[in-house]
PDB file of N, CA and C in Angstrom:
ATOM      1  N   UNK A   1      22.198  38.116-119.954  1.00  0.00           N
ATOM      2  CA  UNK A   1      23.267  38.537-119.082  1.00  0.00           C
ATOM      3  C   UNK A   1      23.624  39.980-119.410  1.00  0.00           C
ATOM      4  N   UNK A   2      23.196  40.653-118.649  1.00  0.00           N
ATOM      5  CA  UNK A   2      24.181  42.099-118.387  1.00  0.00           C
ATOM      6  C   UNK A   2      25.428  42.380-118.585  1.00  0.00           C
ATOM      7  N   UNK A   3      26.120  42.975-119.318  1.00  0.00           N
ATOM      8  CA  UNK A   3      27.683  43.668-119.306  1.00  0.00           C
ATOM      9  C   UNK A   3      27.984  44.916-118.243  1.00  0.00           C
ATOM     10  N   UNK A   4      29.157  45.054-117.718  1.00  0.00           N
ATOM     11  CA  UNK A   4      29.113  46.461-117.010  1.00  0.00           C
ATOM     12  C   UNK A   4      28.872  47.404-118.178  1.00  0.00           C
ATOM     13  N   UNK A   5      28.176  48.166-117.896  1.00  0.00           N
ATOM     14  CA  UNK A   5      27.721  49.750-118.303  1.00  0.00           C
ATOM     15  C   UNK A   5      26.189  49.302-118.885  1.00  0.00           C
ATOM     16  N   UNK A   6      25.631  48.452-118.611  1.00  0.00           N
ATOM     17  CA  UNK A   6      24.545  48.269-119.612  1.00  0.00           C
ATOM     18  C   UNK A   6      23.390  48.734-118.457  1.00  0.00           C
ATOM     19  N   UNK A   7      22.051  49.649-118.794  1.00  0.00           N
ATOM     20  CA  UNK A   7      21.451  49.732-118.357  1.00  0.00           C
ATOM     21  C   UNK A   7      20.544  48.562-118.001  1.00  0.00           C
ATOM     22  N   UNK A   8      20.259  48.588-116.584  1.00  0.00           N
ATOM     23  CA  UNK A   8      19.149  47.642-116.257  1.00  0.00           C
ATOM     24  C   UNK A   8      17.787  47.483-116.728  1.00  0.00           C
ATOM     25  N   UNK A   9      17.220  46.372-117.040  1.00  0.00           N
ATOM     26  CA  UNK A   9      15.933  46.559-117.156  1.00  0.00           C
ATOM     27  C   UNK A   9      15.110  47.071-116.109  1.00  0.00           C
ATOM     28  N   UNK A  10      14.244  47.849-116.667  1.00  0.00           N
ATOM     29  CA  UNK A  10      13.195  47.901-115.374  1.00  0.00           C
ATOM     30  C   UNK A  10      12.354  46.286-114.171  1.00  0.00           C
ATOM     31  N   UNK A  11      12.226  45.899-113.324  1.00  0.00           N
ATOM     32  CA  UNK A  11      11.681  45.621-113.131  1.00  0.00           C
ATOM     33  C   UNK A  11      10.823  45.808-111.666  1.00  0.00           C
ATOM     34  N   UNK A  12      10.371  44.668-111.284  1.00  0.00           N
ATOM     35  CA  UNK A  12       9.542  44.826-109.603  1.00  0.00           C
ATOM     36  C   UNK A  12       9.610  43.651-108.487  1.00  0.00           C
ATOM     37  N   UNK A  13      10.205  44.266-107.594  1.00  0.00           N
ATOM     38  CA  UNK A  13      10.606  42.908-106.574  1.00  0.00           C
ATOM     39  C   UNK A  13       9.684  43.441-105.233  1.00  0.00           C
ATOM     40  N   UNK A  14       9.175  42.555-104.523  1.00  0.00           N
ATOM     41  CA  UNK A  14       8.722  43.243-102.898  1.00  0.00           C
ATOM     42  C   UNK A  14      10.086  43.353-102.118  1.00  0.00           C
ATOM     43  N   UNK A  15       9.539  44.722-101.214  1.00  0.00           N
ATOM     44  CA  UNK A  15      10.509  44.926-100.346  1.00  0.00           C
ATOM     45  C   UNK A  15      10.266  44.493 -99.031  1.00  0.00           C
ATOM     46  N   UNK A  16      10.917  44.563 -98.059  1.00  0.00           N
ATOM     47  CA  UNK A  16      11.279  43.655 -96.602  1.00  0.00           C
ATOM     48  C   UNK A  16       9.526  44.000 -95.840  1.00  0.00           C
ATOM     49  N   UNK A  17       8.581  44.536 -96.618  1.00  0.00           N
ATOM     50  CA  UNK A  17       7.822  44.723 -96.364  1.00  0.00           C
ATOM     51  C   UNK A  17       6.152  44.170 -96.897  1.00  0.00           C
ATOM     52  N   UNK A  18       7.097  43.603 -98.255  1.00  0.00           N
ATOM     53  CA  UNK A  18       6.287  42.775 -99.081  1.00  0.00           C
ATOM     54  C   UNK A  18       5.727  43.696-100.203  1.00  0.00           C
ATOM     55  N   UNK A  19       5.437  45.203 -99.693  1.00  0.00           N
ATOM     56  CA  UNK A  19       5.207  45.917-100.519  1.00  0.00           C
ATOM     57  C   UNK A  19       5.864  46.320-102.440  1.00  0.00           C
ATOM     58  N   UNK A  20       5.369  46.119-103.120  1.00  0.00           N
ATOM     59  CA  UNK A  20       5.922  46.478-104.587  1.00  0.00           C
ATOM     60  C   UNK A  20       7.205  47.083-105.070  1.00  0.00           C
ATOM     61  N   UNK A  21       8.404  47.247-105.149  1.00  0.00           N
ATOM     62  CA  UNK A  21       9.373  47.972-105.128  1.00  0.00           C
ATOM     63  C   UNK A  21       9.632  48.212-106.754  1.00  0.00           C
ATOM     64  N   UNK A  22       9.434  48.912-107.570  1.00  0.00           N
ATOM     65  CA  UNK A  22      10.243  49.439-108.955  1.00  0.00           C
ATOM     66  C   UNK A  22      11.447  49.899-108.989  1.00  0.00           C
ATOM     67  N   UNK A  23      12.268  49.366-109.645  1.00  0.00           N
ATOM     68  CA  UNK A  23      13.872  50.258-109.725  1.00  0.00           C
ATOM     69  C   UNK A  23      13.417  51.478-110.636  1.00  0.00           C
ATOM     70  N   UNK A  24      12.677  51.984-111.458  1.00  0.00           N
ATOM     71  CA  UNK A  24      12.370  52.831-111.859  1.00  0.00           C
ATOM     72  C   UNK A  24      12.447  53.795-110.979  1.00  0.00           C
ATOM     73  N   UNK A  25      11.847  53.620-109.871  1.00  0.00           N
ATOM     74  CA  UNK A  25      11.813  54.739-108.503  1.00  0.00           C
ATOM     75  C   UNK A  25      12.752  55.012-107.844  1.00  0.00           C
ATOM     76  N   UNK A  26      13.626  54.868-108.988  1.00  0.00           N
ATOM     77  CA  UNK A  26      14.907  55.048-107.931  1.00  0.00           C
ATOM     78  C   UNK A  26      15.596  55.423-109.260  1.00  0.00           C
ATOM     79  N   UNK A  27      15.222  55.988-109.950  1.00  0.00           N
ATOM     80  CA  UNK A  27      15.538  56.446-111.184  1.00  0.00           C
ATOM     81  C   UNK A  27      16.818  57.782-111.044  1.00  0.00           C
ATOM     82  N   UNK A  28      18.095  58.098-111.158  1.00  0.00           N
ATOM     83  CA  UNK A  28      18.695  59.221-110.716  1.00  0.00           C
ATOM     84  C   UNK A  28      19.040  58.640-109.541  1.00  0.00           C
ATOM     85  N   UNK A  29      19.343  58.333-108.720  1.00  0.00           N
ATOM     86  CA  UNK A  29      20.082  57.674-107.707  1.00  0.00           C
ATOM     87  C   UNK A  29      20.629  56.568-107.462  1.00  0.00           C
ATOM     88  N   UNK A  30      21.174  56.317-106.380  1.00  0.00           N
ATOM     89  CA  UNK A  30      22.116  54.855-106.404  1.00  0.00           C
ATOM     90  C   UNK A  30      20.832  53.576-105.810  1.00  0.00           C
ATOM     91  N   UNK A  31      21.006  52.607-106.533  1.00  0.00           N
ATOM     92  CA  UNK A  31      20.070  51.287-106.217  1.00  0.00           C
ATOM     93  C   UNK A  31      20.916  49.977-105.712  1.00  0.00           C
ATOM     94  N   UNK A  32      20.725  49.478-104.508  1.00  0.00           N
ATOM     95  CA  UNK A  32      21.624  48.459-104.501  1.00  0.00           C
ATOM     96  C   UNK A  32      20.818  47.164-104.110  1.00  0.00           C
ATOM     97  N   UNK A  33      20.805  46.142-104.587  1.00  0.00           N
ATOM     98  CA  UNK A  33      19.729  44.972-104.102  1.00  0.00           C
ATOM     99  C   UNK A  33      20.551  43.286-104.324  1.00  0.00           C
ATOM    100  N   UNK A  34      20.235  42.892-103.399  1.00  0.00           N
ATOM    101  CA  UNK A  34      20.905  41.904-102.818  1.00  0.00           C
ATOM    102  C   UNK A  34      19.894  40.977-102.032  1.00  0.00           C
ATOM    103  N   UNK A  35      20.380  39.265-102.129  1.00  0.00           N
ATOM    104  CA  UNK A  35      19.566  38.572-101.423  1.00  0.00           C
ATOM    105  C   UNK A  35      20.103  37.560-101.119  1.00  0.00           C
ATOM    106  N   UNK A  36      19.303  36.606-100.428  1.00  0.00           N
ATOM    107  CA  UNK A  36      19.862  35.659 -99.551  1.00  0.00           C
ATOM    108  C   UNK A  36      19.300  34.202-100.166  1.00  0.00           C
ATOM    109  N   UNK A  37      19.784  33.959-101.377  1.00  0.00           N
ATOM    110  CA  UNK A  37      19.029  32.444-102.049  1.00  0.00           C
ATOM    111  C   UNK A  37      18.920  31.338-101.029  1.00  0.00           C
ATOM    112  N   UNK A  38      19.231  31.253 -99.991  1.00  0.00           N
ATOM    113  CA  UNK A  38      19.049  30.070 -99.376  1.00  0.00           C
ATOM    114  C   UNK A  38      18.303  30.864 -97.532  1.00  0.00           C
ATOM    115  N   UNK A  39      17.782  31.557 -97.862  1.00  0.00           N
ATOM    116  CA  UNK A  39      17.196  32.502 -96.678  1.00  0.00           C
ATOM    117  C   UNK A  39      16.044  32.079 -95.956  1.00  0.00           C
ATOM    118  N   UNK A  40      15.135  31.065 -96.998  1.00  0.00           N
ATOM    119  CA  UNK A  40      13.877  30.880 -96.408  1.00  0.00           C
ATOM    120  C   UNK A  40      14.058  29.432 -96.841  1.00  0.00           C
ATOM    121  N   UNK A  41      15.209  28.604 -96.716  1.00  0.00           N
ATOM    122  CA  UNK A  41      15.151  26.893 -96.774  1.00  0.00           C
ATOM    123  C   UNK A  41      15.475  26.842 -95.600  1.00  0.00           C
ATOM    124  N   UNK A  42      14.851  25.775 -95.532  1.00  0.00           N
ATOM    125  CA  UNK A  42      15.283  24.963 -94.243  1.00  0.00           C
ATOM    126  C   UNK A  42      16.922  24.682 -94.143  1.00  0.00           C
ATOM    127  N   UNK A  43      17.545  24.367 -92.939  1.00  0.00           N
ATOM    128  CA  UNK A  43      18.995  23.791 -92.775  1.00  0.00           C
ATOM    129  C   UNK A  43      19.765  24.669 -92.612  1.00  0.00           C
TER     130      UNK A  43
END
């Protein structure tokens, strides 16, 4: 678990494109990522 001020780990999620996304690459700017846990269930 993360505390506020703690740097993130690096890691890699696909983006809305499926393509590879690094938060690294976004290194010096603002990153915001968010999702929808129940997005691709049924109901």
């Amino acid at each position: 678990m993360l505390t506020e001020g703690t740097t993130a780990p690096d890691f890699t999620v696909p983006d809305h494109d499926g393509a590879p996304t690094t938060l690294s690459d976004f290194r010096g700017r603002w990153a915001l990522l968010w999702w929808y846990p129940k997005a691709d269930t049924p109901g």
